[in-house]
N, C-alpha and C. Protein backbone atom coordinates (compact mmCIF):
# COMPACT_ATOMS: atom_id res chain seq x y z
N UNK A 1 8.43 -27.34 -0.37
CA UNK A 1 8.49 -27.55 -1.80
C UNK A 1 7.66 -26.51 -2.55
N UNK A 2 6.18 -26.12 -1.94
CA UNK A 2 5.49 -25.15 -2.82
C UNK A 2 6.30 -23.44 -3.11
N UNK A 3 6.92 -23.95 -1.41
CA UNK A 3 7.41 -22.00 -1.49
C UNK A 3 9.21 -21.84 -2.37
N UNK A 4 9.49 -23.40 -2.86
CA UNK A 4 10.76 -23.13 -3.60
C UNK A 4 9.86 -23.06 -5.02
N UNK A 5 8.75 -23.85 -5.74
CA UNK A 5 7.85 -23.76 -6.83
C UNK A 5 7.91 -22.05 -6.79
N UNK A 6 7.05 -21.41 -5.74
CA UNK A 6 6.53 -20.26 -6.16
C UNK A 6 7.65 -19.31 -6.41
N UNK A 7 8.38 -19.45 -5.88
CA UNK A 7 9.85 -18.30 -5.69
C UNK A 7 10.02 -18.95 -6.99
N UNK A 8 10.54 -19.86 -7.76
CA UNK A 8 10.85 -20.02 -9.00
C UNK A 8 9.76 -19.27 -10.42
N UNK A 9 8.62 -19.75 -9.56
CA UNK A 9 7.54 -18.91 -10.32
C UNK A 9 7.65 -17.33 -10.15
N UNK A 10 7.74 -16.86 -9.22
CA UNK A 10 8.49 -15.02 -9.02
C UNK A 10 9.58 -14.38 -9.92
N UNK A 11 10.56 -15.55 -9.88
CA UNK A 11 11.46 -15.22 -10.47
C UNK A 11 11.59 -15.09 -11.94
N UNK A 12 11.16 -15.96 -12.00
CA UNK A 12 10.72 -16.54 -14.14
C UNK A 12 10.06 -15.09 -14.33
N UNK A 13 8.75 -14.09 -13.57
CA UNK A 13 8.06 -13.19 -14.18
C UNK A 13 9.28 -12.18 -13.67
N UNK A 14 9.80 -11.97 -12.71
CA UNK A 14 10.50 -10.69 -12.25
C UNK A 14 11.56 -10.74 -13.90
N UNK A 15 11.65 -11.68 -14.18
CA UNK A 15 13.02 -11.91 -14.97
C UNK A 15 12.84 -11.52 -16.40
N UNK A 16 11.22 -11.11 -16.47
CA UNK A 16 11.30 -10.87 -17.70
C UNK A 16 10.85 -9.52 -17.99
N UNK A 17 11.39 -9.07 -16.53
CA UNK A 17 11.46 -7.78 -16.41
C UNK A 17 12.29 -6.71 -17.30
N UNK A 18 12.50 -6.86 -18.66
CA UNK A 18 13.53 -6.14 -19.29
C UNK A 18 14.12 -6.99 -20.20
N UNK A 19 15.15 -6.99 -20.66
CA UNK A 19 15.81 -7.42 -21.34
C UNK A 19 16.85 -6.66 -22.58
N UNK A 20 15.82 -5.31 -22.81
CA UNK A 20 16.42 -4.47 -23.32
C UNK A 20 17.71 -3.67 -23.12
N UNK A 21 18.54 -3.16 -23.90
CA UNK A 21 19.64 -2.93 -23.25
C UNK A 21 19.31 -1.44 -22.80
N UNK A 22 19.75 -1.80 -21.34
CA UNK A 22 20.09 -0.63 -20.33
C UNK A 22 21.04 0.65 -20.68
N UNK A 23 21.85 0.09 -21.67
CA UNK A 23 23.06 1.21 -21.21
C UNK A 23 22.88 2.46 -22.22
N UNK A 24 21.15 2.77 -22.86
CA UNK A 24 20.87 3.38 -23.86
C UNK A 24 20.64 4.90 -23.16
N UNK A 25 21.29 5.49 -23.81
CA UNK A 25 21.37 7.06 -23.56
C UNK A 25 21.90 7.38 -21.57
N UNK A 26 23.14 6.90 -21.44
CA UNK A 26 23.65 7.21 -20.33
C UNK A 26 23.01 6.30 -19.12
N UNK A 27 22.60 4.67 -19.61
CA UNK A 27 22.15 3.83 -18.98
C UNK A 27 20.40 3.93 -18.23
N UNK A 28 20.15 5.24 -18.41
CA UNK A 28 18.80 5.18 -17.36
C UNK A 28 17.35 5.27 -18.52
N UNK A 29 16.49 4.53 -18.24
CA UNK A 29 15.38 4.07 -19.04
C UNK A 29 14.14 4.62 -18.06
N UNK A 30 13.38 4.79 -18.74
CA UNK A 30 12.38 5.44 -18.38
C UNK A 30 11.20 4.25 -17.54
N UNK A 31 11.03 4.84 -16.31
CA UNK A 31 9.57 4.01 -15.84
C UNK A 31 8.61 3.76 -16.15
N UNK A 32 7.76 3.19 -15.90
CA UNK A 32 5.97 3.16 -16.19
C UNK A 32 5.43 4.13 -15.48
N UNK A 33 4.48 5.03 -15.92
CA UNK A 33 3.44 5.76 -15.39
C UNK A 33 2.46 4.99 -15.02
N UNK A 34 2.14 4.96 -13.37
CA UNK A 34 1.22 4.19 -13.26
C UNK A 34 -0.55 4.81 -14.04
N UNK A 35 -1.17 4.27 -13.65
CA UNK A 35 -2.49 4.90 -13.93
C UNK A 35 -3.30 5.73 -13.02
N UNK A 36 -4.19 5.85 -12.76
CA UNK A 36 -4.95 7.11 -11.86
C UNK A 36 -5.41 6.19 -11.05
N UNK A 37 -5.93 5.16 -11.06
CA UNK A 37 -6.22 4.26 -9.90
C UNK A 37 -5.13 3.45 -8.91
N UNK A 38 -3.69 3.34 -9.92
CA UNK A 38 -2.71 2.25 -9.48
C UNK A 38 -1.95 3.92 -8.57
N UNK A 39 -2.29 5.35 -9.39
CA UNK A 39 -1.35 6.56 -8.57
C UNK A 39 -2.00 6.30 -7.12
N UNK A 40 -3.31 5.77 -7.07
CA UNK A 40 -4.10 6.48 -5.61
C UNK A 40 -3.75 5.48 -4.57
N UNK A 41 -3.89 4.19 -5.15
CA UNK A 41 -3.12 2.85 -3.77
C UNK A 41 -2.06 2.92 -4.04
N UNK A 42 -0.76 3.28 -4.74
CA UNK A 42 0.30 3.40 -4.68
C UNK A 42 0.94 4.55 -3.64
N UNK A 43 0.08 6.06 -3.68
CA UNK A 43 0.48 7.32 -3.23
C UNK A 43 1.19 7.27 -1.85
N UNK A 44 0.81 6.11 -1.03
CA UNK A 44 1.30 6.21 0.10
C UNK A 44 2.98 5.59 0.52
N UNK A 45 3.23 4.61 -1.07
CA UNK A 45 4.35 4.28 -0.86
C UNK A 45 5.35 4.89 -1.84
N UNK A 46 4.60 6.07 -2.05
CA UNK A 46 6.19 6.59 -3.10
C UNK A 46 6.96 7.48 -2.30
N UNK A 47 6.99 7.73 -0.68
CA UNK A 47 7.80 8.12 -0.47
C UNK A 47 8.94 7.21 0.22
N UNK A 48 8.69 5.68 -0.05
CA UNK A 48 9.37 4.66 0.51
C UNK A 48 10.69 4.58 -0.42
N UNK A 49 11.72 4.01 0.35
CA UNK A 49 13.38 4.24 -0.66
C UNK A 49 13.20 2.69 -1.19
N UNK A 50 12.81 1.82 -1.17
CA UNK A 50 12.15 0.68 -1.68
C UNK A 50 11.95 0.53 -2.66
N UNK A 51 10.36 0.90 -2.63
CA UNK A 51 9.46 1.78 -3.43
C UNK A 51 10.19 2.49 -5.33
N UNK A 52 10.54 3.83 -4.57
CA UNK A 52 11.86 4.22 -5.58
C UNK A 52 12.88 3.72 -5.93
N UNK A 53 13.64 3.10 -5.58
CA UNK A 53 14.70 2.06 -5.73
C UNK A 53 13.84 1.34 -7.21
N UNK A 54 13.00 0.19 -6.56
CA UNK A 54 12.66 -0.84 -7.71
C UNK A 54 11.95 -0.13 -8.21
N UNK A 55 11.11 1.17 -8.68
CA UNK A 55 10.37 1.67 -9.80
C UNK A 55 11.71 2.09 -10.59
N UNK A 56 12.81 2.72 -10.35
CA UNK A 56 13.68 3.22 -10.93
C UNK A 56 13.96 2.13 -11.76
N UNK A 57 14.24 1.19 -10.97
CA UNK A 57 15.19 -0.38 -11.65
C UNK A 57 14.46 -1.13 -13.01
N UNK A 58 12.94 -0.89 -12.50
CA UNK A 58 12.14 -2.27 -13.37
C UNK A 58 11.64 -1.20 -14.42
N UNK A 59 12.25 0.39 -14.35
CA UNK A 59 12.22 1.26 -15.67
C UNK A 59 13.00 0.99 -16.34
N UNK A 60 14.51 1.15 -15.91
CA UNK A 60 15.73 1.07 -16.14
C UNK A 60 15.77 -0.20 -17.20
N UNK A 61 15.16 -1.82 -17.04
CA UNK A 61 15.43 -2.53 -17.43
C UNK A 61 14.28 -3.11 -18.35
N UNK A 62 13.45 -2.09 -18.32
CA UNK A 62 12.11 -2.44 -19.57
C UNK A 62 10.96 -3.39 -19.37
N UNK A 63 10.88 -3.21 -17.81
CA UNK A 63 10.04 -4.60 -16.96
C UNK A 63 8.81 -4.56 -17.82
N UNK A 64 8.09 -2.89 -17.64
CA UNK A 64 6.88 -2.70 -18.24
C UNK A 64 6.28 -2.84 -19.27
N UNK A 65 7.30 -3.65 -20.39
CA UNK A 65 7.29 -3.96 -21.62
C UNK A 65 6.12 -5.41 -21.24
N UNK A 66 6.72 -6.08 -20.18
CA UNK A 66 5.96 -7.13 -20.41
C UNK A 66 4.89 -7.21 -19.00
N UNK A 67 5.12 -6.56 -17.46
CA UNK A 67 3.98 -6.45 -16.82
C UNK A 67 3.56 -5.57 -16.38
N UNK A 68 2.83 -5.25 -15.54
CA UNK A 68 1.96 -3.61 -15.04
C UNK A 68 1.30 -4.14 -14.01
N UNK A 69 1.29 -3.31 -13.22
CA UNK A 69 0.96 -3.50 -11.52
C UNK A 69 -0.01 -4.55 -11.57
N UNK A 70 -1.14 -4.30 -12.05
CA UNK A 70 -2.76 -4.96 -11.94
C UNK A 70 -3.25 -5.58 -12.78
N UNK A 71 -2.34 -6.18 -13.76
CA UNK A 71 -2.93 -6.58 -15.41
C UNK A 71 -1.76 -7.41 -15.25
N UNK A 72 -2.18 -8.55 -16.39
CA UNK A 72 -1.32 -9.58 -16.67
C UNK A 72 -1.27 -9.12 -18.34
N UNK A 73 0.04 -8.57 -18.84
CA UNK A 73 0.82 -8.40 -19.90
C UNK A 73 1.15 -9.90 -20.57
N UNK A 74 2.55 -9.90 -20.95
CA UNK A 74 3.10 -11.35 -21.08
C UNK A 74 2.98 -12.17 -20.29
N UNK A 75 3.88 -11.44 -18.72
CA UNK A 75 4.12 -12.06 -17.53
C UNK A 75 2.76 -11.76 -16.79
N UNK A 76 2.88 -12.01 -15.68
CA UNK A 76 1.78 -11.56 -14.64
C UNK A 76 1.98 -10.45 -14.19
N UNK A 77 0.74 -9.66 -13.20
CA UNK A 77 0.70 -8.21 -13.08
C UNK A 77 1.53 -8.07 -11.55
N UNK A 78 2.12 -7.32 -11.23
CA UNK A 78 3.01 -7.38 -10.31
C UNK A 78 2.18 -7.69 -8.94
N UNK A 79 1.00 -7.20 -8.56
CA UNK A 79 0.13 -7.76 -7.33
C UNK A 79 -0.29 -8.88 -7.52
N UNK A 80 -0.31 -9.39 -8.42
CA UNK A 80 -0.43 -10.79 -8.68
C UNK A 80 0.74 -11.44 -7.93
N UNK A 81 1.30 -11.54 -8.36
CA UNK A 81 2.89 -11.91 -7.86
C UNK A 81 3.48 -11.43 -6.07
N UNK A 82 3.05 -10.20 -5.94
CA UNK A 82 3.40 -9.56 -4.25
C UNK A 82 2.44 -10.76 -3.81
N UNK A 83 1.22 -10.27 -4.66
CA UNK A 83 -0.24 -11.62 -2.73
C UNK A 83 0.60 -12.62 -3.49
N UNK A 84 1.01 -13.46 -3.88
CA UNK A 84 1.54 -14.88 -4.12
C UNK A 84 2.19 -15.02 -3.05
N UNK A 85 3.42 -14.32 -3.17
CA UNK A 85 4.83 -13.95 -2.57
C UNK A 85 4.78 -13.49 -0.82
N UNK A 86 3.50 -12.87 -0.62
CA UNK A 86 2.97 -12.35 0.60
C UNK A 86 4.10 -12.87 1.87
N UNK A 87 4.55 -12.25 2.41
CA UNK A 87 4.97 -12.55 3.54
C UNK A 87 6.56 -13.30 3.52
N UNK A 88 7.34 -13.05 2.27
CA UNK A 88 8.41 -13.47 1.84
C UNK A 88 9.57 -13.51 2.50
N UNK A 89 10.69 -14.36 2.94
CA UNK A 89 11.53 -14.35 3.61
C UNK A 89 12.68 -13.77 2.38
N UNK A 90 14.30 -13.81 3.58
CA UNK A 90 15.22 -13.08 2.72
C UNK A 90 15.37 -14.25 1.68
N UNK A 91 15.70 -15.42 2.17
CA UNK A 91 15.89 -16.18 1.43
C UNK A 91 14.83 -16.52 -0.24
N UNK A 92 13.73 -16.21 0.44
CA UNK A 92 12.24 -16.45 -0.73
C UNK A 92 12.69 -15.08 -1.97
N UNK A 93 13.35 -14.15 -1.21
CA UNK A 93 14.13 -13.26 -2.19
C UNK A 93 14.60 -13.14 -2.94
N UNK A 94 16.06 -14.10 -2.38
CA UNK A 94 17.20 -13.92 -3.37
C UNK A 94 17.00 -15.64 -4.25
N UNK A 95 16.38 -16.27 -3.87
CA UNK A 95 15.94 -17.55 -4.90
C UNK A 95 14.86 -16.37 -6.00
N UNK A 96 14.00 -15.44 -6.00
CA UNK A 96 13.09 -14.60 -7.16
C UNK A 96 14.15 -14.02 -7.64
N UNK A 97 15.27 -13.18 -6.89
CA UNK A 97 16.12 -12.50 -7.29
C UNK A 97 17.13 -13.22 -8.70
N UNK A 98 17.34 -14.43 -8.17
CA UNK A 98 18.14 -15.46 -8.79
C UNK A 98 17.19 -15.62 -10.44
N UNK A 99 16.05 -15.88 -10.15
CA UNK A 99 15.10 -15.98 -11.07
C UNK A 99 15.26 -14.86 -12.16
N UNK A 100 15.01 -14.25 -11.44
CA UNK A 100 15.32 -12.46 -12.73
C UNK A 100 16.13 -12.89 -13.65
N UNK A 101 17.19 -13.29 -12.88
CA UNK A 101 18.56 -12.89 -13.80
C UNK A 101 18.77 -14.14 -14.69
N UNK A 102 17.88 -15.57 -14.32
CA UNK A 102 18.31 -16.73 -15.38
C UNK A 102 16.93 -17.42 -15.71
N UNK A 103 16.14 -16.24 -15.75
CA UNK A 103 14.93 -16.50 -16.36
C UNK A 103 14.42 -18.05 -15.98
N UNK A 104 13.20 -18.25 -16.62
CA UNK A 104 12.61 -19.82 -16.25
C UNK A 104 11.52 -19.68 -16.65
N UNK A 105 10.51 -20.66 -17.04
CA UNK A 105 9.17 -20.33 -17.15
C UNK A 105 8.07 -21.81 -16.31
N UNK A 106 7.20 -21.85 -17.00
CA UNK A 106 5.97 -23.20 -16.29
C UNK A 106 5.10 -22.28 -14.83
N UNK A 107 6.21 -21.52 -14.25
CA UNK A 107 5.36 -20.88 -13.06
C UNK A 107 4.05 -20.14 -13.44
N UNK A 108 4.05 -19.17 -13.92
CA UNK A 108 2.92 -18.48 -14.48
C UNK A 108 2.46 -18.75 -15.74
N UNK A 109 2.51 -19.69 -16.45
CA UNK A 109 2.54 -19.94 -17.43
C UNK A 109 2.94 -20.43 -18.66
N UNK A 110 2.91 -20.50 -20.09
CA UNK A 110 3.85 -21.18 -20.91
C UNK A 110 5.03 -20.39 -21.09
N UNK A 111 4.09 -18.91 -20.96
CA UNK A 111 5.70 -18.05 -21.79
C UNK A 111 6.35 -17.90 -21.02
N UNK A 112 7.66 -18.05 -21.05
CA UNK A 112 8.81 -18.28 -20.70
C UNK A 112 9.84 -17.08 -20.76
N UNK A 113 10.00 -16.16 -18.75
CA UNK A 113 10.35 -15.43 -18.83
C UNK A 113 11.95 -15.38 -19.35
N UNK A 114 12.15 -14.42 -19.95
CA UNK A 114 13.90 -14.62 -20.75
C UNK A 114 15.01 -14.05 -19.43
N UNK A 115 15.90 -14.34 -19.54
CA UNK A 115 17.16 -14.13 -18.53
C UNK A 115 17.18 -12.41 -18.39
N UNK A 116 18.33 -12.06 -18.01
CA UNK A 116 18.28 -11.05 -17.80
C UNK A 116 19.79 -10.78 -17.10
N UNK A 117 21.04 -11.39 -17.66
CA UNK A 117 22.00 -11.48 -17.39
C UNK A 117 22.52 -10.01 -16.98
N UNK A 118 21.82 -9.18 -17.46
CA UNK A 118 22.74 -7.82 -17.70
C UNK A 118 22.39 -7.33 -16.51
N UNK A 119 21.16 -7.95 -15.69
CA UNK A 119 20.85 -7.27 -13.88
C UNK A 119 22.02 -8.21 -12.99
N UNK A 120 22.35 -7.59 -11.84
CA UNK A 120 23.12 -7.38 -11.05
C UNK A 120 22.51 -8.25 -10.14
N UNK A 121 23.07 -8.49 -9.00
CA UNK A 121 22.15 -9.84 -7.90
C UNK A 121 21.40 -8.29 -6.58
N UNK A 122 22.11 -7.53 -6.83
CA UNK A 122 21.27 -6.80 -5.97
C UNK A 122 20.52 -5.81 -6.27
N UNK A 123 20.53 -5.63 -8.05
CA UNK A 123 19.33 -5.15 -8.56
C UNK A 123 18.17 -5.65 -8.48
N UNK A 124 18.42 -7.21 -8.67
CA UNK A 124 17.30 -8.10 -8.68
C UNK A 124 16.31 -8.03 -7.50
N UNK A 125 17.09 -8.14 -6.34
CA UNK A 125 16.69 -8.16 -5.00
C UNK A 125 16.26 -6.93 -4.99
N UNK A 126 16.59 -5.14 -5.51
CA UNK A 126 15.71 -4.61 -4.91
C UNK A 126 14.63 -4.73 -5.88
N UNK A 127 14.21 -5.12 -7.44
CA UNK A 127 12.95 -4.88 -8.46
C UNK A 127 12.25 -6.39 -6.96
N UNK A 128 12.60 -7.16 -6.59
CA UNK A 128 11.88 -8.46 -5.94
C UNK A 128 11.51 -7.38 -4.77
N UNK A 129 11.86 -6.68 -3.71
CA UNK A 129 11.33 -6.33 -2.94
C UNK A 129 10.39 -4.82 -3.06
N UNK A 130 10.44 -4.43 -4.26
CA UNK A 130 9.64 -3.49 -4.76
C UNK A 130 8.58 -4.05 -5.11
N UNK A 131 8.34 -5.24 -5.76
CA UNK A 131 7.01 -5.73 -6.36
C UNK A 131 6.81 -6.34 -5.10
N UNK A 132 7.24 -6.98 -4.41
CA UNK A 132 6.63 -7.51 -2.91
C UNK A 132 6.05 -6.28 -2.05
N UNK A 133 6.37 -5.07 -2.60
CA UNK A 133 5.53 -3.86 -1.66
C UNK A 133 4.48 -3.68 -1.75
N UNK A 134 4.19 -3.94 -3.20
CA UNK A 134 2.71 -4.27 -3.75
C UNK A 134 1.51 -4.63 -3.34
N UNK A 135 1.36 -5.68 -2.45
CA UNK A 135 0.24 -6.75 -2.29
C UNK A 135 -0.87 -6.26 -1.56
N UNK A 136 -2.30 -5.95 -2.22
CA UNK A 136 -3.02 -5.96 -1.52
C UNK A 136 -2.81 -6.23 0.09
């Protein structure tokens, strides 16, 4: 029961990953620059296809509007969410994945991540296994 709670809680923040429309200037949206501390524990996984995959995606869809690796924005900060998530099955996936896309809130809080109809089920899954790369 806790690990269907938390995956609902994953999903509600992955989900409010964006919302903005994507399809602005030939669909591709710009990423977050991480910072000089998040470049130096990150450096070892940007050559992962993962990695790139979901930084591309959670640009693409305006994630950074509301979180950032190490800080809690609206939503929570994405390592917040990976150590939650720690050790996630496929299934613990595509229930966050699911989350993205039909939003939910109470998990992290009051605010209430918004849907995100316009992501794909296997976009979702890779921005969910990109922030799961995360975790301390």
């Amino acid at each position: 029961m806790k690990k269907i709670i938390l995956s609902l809680s994953i999903l509600s923040v992955i989900a409010a990953c964006g919302g903005g429309d994507a399809e602005k200037k030939g669909g591709e949206g710009t990423a977050a620059t991480p910072s000089t501390s998040e470049t130096t524990s990150l450096s070892d996984l940007s050559s992962n296809p993962v990695y790139q995959k979901g930084l591309e995606l959670t640009g693409k869809y305006q994630c950074p509007t509301c979180h950032k690796i190490d800080e809690k924005l609206t939503g929570p900060g994405y390592r917040e969410v990976a150590n939650k998530y720690a050790g996630a099955d496929e299934a613990t996936i595509s229930k966050l994945a699911k989350k993205v896309i039909e939003g939910g809130s109470g998990v992290w809080g009051e605010v209430p991540m918004t849907p995100h109809p316009n992501v794909t089920e296997q976009e979702a899954k890779d921005m969910v296994a990109y922030i799961l790369l995360l975790k301390k």
